[in-house]
C-alpha atoms as a PDB file:
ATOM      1  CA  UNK A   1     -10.580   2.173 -23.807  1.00  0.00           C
ATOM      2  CA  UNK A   2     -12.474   0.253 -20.828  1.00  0.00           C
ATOM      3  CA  UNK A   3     -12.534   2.705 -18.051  1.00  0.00           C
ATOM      4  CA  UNK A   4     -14.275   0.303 -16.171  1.00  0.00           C
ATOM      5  CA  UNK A   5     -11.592  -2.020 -16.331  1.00  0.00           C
ATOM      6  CA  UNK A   6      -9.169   1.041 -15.248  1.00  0.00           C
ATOM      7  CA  UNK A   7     -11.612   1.462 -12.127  1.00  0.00           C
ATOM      8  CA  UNK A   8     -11.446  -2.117 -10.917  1.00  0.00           C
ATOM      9  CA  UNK A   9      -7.643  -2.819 -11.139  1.00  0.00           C
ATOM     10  CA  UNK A  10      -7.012   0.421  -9.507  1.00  0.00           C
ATOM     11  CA  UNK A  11      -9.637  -0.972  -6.715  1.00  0.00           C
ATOM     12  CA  UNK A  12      -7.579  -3.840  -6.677  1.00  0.00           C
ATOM     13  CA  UNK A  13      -4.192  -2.693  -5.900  1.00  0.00           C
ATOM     14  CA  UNK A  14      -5.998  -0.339  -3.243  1.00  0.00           C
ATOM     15  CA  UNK A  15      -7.118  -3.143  -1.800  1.00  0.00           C
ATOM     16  CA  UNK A  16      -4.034  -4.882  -1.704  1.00  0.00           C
ATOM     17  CA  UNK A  17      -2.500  -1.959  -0.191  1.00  0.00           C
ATOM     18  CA  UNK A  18      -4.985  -2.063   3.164  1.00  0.00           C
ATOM     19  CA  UNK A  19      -7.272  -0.133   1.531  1.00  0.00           C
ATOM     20  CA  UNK A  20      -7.929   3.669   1.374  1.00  0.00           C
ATOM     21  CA  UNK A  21      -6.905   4.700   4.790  1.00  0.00           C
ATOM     22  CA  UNK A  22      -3.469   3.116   3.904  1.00  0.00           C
ATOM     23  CA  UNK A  23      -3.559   4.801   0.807  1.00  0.00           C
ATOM     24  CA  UNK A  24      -3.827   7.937   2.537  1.00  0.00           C
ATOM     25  CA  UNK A  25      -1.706   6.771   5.314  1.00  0.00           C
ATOM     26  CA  UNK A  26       1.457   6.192   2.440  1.00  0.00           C
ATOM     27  CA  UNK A  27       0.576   9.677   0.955  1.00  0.00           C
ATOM     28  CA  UNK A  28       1.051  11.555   4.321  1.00  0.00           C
ATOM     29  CA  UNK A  29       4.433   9.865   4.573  1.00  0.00           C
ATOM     30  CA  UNK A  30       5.391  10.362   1.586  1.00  0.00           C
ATOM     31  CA  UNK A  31       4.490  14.243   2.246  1.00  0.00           C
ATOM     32  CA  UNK A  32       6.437  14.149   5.675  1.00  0.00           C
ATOM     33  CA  UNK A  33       9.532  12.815   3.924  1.00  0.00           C
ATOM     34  CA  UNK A  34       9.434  15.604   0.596  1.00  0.00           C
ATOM     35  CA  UNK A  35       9.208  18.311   2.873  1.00  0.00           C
ATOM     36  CA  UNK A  36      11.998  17.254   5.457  1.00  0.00           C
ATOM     37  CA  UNK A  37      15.335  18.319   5.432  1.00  0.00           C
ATOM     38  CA  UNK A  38      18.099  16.964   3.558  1.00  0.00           C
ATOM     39  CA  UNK A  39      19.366  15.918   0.173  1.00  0.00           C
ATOM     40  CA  UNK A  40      16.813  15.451  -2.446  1.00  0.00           C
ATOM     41  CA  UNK A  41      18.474  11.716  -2.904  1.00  0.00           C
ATOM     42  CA  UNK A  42      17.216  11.524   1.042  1.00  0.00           C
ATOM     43  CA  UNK A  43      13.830  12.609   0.426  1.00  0.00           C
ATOM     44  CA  UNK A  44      13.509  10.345  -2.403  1.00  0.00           C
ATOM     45  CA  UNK A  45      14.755   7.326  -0.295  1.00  0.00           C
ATOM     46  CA  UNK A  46      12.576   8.083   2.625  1.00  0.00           C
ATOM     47  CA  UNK A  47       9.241   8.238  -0.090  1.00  0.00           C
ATOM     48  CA  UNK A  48      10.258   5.369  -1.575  1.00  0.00           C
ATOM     49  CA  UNK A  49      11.064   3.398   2.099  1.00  0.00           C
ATOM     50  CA  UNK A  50       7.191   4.545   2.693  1.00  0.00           C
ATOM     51  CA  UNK A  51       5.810   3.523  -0.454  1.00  0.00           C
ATOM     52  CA  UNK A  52       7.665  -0.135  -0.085  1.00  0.00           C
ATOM     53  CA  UNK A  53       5.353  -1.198   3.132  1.00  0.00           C
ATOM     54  CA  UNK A  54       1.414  -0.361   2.829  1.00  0.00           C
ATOM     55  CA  UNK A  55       0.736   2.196   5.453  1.00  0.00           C
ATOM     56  CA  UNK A  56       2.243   2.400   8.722  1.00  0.00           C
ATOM     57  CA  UNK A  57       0.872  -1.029   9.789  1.00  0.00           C
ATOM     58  CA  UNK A  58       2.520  -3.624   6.954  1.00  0.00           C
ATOM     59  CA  UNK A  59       0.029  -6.777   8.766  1.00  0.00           C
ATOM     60  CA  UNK A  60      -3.095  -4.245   7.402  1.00  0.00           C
ATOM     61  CA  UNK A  61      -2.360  -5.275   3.761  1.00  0.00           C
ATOM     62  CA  UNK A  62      -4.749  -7.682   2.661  1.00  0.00           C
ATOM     63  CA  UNK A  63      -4.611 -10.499  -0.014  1.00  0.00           C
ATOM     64  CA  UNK A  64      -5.785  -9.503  -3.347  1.00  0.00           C
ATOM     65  CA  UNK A  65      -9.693 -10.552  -3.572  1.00  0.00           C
ATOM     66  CA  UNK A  66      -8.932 -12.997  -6.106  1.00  0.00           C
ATOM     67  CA  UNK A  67      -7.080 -15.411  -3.887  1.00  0.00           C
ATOM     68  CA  UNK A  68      -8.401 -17.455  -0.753  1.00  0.00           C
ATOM     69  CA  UNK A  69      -6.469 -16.820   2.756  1.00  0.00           C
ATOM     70  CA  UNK A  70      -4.540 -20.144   3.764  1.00  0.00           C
ATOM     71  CA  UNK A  71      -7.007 -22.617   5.272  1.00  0.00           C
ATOM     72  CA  UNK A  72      -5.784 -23.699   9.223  1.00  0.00           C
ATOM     73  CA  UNK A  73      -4.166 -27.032   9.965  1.00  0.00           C
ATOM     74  CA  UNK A  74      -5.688 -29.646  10.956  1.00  0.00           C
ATOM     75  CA  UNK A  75      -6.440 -30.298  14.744  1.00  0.00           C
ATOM     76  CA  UNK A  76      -4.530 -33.319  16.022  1.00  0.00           C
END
C-alpha cells in the first residue's frame, strides 16, 4: 500500500476544508452537538449540519491546490 499517497490526499481534503484550524474548528462542533441535549436523530443532524460547511467561517475553505483561482475581468 502507498502510505504516502494516503498522506497527501488526506492533506488535500484538509486543505480543502480551510485547513487544520477548520479541521479542528468542525471537530469542536461536532463535540458541542453529541453532547447536547436531545434525540440522538438531533445530535446526529446537528454533526452532520457542522460537518456540511468547513469550520465556522464557510469563505475560509480554499480551492483544492490542484486548480487555479478564477483570473479577474478585464478592466474596461
Amino acid at each position: 500500500m502507498k502510505f504516502n499517497r494516503i498522506a497527501e490526499k488526506a492533506k488535500q481534503a484538509i486543505d480543502r476544508r480551510g485547513g487544520i484550524d477548520a479541521l479542528k474548528e468542525d471537530l469542536q462542533e461536532v463535540k458541542d452537538a453529541a453532547t447536547r441535549r436531545g434525540s440522538f436523530k438531533d445530535k446526529a443532524r446537528a454533526a452532520a449540519d457542522a460537518v456540511k460547511t468547513p469550520g465556522r467561517n464557510p469563505d475560509r475553505a480554499r480551492a483544492p491546490s490542484d486548480q487555479t483561482p478564477p483570473s479577474p475581468p478585464p478592466a474596461a
